[in-house]
C-alpha atoms as a PDB file:
ATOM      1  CA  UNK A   1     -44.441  88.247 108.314  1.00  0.00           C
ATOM      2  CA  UNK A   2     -48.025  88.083 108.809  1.00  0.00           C
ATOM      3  CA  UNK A   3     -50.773  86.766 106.312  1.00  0.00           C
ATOM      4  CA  UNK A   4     -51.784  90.489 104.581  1.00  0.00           C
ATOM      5  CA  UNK A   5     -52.278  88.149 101.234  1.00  0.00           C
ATOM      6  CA  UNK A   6     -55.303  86.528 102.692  1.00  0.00           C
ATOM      7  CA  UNK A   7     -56.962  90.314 104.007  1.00  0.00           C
ATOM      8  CA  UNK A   8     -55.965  91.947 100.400  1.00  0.00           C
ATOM      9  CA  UNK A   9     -56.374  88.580  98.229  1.00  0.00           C
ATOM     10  CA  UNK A  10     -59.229  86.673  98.787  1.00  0.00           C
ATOM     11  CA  UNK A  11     -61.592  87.829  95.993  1.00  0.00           C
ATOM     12  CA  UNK A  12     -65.409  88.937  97.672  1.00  0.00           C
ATOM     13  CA  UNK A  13     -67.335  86.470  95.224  1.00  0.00           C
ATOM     14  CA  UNK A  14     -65.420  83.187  96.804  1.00  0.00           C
ATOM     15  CA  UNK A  15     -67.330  84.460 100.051  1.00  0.00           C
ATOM     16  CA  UNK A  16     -70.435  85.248  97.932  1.00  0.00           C
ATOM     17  CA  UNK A  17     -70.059  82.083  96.339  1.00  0.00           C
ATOM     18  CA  UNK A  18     -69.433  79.953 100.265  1.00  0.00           C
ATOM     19  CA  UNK A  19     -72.759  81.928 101.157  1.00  0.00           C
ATOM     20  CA  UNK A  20     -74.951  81.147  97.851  1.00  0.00           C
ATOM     21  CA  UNK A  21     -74.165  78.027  97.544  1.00  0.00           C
ATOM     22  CA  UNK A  22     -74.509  76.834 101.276  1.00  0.00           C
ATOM     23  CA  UNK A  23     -70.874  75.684 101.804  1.00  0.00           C
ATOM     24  CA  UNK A  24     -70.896  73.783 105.261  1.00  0.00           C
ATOM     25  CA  UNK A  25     -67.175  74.714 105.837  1.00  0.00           C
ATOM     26  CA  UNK A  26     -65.739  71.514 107.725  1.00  0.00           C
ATOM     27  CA  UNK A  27     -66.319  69.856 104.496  1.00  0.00           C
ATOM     28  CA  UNK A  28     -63.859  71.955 103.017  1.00  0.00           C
ATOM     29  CA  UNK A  29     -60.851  69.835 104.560  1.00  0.00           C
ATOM     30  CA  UNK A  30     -62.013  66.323 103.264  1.00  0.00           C
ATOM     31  CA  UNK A  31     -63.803  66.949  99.943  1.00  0.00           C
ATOM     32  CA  UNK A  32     -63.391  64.513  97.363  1.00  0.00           C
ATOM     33  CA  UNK A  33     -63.955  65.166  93.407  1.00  0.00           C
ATOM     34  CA  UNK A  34     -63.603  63.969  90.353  1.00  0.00           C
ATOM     35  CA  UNK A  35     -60.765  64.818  88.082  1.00  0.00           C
ATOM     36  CA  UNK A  36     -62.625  66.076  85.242  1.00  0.00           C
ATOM     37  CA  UNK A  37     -64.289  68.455  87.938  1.00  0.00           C
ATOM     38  CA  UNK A  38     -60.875  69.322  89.503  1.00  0.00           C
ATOM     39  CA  UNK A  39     -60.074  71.167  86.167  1.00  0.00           C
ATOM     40  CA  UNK A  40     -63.202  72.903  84.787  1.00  0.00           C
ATOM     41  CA  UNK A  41     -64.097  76.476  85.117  1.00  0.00           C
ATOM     42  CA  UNK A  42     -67.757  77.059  83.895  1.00  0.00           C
ATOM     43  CA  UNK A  43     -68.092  80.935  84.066  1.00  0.00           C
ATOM     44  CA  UNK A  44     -71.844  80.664  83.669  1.00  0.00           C
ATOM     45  CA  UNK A  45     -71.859  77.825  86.841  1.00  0.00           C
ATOM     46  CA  UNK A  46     -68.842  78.614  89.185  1.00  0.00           C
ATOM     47  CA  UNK A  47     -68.247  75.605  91.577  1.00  0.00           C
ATOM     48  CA  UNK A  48     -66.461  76.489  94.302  1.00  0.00           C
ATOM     49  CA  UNK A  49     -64.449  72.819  94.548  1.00  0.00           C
ATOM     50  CA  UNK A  50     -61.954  74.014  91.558  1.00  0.00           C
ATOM     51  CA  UNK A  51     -62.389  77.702  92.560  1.00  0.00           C
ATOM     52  CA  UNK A  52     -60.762  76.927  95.846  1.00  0.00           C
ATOM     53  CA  UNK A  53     -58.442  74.330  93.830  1.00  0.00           C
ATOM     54  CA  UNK A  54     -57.103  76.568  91.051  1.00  0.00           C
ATOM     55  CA  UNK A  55     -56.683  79.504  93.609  1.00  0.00           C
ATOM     56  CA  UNK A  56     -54.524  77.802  95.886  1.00  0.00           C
ATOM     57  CA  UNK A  57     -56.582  77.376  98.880  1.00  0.00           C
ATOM     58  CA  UNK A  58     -57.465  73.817  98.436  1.00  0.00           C
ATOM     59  CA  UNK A  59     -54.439  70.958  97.241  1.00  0.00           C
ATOM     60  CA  UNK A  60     -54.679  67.130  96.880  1.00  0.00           C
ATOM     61  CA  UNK A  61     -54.247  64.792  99.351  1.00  0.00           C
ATOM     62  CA  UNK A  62     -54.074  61.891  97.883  1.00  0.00           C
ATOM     63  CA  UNK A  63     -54.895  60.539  94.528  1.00  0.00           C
ATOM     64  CA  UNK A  64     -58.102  57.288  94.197  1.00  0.00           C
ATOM     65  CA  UNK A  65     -59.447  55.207  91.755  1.00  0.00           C
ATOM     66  CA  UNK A  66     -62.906  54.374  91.719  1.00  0.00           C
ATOM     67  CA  UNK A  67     -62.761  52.024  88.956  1.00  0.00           C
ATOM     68  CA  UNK A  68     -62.494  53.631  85.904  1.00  0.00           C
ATOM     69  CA  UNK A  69     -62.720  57.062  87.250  1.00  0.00           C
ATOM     70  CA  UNK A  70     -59.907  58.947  88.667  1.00  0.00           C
ATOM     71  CA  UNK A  71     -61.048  61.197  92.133  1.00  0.00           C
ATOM     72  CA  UNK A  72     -58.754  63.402  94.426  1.00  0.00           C
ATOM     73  CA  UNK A  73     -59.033  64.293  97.809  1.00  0.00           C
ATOM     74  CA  UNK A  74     -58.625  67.784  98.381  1.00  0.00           C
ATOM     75  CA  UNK A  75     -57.463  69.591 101.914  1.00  0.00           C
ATOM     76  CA  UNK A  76     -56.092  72.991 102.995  1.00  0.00           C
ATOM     77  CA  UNK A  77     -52.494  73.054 101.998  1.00  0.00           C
ATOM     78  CA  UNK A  78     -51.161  73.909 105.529  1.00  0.00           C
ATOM     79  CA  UNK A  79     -52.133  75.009 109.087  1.00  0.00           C
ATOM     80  CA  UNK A  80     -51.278  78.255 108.252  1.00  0.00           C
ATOM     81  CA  UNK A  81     -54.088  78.356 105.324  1.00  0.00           C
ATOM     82  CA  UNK A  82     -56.452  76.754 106.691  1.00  0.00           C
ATOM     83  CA  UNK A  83     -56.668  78.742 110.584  1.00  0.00           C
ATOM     84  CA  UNK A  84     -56.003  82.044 107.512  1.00  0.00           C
ATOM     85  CA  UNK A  85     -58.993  81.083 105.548  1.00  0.00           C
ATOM     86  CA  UNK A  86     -61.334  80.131 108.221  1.00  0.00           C
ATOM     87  CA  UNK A  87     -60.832  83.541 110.439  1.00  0.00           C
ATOM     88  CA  UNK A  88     -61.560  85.951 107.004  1.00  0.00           C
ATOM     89  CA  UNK A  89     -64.480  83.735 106.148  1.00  0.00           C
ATOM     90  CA  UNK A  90     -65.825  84.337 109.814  1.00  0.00           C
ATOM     91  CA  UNK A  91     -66.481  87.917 109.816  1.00  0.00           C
ATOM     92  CA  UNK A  92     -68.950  87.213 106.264  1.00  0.00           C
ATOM     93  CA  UNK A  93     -70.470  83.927 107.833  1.00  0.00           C
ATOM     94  CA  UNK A  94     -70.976  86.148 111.264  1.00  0.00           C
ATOM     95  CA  UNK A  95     -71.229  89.635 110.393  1.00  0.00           C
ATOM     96  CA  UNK A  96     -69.452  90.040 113.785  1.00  0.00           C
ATOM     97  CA  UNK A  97     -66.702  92.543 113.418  1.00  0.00           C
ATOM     98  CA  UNK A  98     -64.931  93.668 116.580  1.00  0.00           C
ATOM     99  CA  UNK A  99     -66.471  90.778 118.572  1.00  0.00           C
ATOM    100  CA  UNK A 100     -64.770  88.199 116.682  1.00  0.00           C
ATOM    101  CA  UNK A 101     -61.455  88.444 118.404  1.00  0.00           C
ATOM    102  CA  UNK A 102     -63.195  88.303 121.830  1.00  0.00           C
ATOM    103  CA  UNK A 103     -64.910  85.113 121.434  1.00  0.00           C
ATOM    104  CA  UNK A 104     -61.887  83.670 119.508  1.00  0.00           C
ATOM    105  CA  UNK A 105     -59.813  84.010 122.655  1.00  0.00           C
ATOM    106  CA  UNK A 106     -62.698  82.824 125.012  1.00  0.00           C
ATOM    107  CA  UNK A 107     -63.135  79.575 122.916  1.00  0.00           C
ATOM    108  CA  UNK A 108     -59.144  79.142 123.258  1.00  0.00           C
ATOM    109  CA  UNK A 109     -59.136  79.991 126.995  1.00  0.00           C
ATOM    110  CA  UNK A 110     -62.624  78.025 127.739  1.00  0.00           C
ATOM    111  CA  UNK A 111     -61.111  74.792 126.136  1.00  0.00           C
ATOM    112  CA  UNK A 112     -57.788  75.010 127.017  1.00  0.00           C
ATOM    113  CA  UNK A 113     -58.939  75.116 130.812  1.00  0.00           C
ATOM    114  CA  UNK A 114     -61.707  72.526 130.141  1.00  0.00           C
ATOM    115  CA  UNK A 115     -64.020  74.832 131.533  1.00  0.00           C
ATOM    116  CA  UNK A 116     -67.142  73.599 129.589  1.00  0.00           C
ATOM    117  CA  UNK A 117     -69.339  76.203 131.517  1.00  0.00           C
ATOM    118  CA  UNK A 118     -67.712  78.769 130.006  1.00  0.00           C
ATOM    119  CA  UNK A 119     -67.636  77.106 126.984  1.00  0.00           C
ATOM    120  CA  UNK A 120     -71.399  76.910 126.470  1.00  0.00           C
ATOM    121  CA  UNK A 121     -72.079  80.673 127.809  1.00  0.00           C
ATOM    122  CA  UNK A 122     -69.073  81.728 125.256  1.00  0.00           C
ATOM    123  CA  UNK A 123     -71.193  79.655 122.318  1.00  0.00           C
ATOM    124  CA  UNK A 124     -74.550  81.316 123.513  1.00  0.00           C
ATOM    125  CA  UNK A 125     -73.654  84.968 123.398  1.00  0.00           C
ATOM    126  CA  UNK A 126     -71.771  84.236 120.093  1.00  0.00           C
ATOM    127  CA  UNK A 127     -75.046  83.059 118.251  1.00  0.00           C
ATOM    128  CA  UNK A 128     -76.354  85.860 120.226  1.00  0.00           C
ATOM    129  CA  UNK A 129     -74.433  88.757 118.965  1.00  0.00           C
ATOM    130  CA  UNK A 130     -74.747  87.514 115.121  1.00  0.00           C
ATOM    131  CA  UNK A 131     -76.969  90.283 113.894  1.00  0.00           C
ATOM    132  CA  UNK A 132     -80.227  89.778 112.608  1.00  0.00           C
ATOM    133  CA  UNK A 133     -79.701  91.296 109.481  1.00  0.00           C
ATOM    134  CA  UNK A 134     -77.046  88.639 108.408  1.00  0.00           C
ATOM    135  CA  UNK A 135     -79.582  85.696 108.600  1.00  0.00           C
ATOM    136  CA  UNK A 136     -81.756  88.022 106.579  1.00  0.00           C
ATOM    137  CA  UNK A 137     -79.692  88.747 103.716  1.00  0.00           C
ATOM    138  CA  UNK A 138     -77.746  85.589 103.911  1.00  0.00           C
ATOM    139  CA  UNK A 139     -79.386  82.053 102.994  1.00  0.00           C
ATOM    140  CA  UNK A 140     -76.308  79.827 104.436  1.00  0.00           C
ATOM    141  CA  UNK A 141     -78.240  80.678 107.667  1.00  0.00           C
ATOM    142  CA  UNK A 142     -81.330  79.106 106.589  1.00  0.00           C
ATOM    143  CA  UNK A 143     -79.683  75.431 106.446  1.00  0.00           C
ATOM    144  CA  UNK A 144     -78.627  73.020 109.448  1.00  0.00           C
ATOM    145  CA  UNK A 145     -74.707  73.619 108.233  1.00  0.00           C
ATOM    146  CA  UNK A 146     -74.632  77.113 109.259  1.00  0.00           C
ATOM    147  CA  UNK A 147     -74.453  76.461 113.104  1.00  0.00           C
ATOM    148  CA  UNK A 148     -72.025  73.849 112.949  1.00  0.00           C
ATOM    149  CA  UNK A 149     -69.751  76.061 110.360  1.00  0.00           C
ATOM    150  CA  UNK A 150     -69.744  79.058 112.402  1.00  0.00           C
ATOM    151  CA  UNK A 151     -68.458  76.826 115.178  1.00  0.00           C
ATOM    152  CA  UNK A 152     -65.838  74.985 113.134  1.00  0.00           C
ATOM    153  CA  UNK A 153     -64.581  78.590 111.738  1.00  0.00           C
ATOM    154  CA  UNK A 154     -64.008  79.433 115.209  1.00  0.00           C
ATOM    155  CA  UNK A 155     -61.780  76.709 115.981  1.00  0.00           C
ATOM    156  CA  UNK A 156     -59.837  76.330 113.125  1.00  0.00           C
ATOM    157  CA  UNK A 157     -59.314  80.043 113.114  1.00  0.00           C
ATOM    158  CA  UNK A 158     -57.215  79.523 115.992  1.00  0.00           C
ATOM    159  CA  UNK A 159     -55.167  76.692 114.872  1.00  0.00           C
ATOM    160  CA  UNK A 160     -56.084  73.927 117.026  1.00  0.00           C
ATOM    161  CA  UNK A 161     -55.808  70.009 116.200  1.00  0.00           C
ATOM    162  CA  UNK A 162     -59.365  69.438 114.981  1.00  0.00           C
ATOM    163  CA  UNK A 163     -61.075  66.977 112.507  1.00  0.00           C
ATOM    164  CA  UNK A 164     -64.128  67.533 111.131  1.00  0.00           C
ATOM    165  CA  UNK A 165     -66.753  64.124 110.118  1.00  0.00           C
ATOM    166  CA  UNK A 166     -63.682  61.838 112.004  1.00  0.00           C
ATOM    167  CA  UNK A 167     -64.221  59.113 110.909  1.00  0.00           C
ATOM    168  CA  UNK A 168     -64.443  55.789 113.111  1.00  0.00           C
ATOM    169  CA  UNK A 169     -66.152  52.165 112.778  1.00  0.00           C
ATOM    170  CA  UNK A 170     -69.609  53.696 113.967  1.00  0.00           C
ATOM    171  CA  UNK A 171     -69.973  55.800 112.176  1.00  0.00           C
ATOM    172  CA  UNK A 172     -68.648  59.991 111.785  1.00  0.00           C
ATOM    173  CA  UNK A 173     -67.888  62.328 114.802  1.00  0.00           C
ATOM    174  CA  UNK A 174     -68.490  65.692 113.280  1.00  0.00           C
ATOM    175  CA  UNK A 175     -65.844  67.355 114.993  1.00  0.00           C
ATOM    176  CA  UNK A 176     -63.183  66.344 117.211  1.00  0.00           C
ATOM    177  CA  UNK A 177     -60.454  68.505 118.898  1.00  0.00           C
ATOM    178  CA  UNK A 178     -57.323  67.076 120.496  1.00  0.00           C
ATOM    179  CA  UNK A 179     -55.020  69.490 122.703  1.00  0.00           C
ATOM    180  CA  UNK A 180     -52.054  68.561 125.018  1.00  0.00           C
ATOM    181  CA  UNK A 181     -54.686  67.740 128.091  1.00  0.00           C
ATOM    182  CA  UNK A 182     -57.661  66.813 126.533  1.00  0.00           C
ATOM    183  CA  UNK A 183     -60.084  65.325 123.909  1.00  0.00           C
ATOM    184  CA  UNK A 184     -63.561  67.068 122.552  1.00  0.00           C
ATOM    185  CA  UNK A 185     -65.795  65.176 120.523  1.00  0.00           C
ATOM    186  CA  UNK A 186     -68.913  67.395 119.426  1.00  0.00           C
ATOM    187  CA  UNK A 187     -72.098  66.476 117.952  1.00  0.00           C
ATOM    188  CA  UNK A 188     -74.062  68.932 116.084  1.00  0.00           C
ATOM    189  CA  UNK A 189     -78.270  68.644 116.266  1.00  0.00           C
ATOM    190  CA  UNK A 190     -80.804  71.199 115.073  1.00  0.00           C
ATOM    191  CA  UNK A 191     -83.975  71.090 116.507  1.00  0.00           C
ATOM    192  CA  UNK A 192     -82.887  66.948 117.538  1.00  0.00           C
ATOM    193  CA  UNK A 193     -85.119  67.821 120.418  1.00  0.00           C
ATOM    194  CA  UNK A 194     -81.818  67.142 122.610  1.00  0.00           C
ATOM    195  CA  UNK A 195     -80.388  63.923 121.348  1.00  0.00           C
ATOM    196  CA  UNK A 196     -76.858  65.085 120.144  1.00  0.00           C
ATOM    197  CA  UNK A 197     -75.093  63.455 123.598  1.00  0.00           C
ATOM    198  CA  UNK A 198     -77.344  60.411 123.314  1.00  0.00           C
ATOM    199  CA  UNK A 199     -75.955  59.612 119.894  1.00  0.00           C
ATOM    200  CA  UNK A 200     -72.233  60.043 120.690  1.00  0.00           C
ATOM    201  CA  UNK A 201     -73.283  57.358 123.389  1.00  0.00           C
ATOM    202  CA  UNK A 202     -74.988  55.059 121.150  1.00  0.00           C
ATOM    203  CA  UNK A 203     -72.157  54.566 118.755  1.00  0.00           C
ATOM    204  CA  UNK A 204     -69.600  54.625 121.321  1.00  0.00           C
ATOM    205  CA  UNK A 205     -67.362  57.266 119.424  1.00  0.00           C
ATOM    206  CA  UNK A 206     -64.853  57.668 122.473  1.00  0.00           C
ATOM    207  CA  UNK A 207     -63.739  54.516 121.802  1.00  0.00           C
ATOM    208  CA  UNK A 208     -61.259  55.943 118.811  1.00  0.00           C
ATOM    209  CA  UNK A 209     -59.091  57.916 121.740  1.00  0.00           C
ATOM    210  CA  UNK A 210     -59.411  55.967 124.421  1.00  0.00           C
ATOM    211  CA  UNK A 211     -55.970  54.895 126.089  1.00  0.00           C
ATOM    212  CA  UNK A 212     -54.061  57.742 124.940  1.00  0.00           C
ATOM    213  CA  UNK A 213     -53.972  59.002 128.888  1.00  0.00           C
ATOM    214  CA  UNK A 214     -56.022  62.277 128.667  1.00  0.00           C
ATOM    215  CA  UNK A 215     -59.759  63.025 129.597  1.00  0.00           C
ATOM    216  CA  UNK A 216     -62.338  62.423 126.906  1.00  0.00           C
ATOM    217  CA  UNK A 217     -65.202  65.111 126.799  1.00  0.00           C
ATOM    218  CA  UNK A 218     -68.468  63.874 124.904  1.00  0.00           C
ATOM    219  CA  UNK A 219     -70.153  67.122 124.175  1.00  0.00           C
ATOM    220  CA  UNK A 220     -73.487  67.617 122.566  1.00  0.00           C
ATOM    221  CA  UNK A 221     -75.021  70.671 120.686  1.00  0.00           C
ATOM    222  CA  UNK A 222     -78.886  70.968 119.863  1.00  0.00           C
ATOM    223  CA  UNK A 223     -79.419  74.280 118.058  1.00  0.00           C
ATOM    224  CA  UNK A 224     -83.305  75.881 117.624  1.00  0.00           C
ATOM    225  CA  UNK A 225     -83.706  77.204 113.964  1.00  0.00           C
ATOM    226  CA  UNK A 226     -86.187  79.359 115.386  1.00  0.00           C
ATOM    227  CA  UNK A 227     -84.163  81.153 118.023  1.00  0.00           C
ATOM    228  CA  UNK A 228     -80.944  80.669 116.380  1.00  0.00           C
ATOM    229  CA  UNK A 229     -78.917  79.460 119.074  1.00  0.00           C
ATOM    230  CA  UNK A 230     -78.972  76.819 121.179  1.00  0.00           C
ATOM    231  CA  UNK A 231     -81.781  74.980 122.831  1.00  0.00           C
ATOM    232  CA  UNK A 232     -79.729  72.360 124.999  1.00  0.00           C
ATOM    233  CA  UNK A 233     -75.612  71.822 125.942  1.00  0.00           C
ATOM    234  CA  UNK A 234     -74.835  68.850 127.056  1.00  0.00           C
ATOM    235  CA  UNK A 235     -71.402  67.030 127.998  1.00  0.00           C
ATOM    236  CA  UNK A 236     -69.981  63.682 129.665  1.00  0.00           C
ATOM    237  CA  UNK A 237     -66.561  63.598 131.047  1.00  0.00           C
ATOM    238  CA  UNK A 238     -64.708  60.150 130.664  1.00  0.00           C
ATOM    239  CA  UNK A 239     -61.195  59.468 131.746  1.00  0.00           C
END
């Protein structure tokens, strides 16, 4: 029983809409709104929040009160959804077609074997094989999001134990990945001029998964805006 609902039901203008609007995707899993928003459905202003709510894509966490107000957190319902919705987005966010399946299993294999090597030439022919005509007609390209969405897609398209903004008492990782024999924790930059490791090091953000008796990997990812891809990879084994 595969997922044909997601190929033959997700309507085109939710992608439309994730494009317009410049949607930076990991936010997606940890958005909070209120719950007047939660239930409205302005035809002349679509937000996507209750879109994705009302559709079934997004559920609620957990219920807050921020004094008098009432806000939910929202989050993909299941694994299944989420790793669903992420891979159909990718192909709009990309405009890769057959490539997509290629560099999905290269991410999987270049992680899995903590060959971070492979894992930067894998990220560097992906940005390179986006075609220039979908940062042309697409504006989510045009914003700092897009790099570090196209990235996230990637990995939650294939299921794996991620968090995106993870939070700890330094401040936010932007995305962390645990599997069975190691730890990633990314930093995103765009044109940082190189200082996406430094800041992971600063703030000391291995310190959440420390003891847990698997290697740590600090990685960090400075994109150039003007050659859309990336201008430095750099990465710090601990453990």
């Amino acid at each position: 029983f595969e997922n044909y609902w997601f190929a033959t039901g997700t309507p085109s203008f939710l992608i439309k809409l994730i494009q317009q609007k410049n949607i930076y995707l990991p936010q997606l899993d940890r958005l909070e709104v209120s719950d007047s928003l939660i239930d409205s459905f302005d035809i002349d202003n679509i937000r996507l929040e209750p879109l994705l709510f009302q559709t079934g894509y997004l559920t609620i966490r957990q219920q807050l009160q921020v004094g008098a107000m009432i806000h939910y957190q929202l989050c993909f319902p299941n694994l299944e959804t989420r790793y669903s919705f992420n891979d159909h987005v990718l192909g709009y966010l990309t405009g890769q077609t057959s490539e997509k399946s290629q560099y999905q299993a290269a991410i999987y294999r270049n992680l899995t074997a903590a060959d971070l090597a492979a894992f930067e030439e894998t990220l560097r022919g992906l940005f390179a094989s986006i075609p220039y005509n979908n940062y042309v007609n697409n504006t989510i390209g045009s914003y700092e999001g897009y790099y570090a969405s196209v990235i996230y897609a990637y990995l939650a398209s294939l299921g794996l134990d991620l968090t995106a903004e993870d939070v700890t008492s330094k401040g936010r990782i932007d995305l962390s990945i645990r599997l069975d024999n190691a730890i990633y924790l990314i930093e995103f930059k765009v044109d940082g001029g190189g200082k996406a490791l430094e800041q992971i090091r600063q703030r000391n953000y291995q310190q959440k998964y420390q003891g847990q008796g698997k290697p740590i990997y600090l990685i960090g990812i400075d994109f150039d805006s003007a050659e859309r891809n990336l201008a430095e990879f750099a990465w710090e084994q601990l453990g």
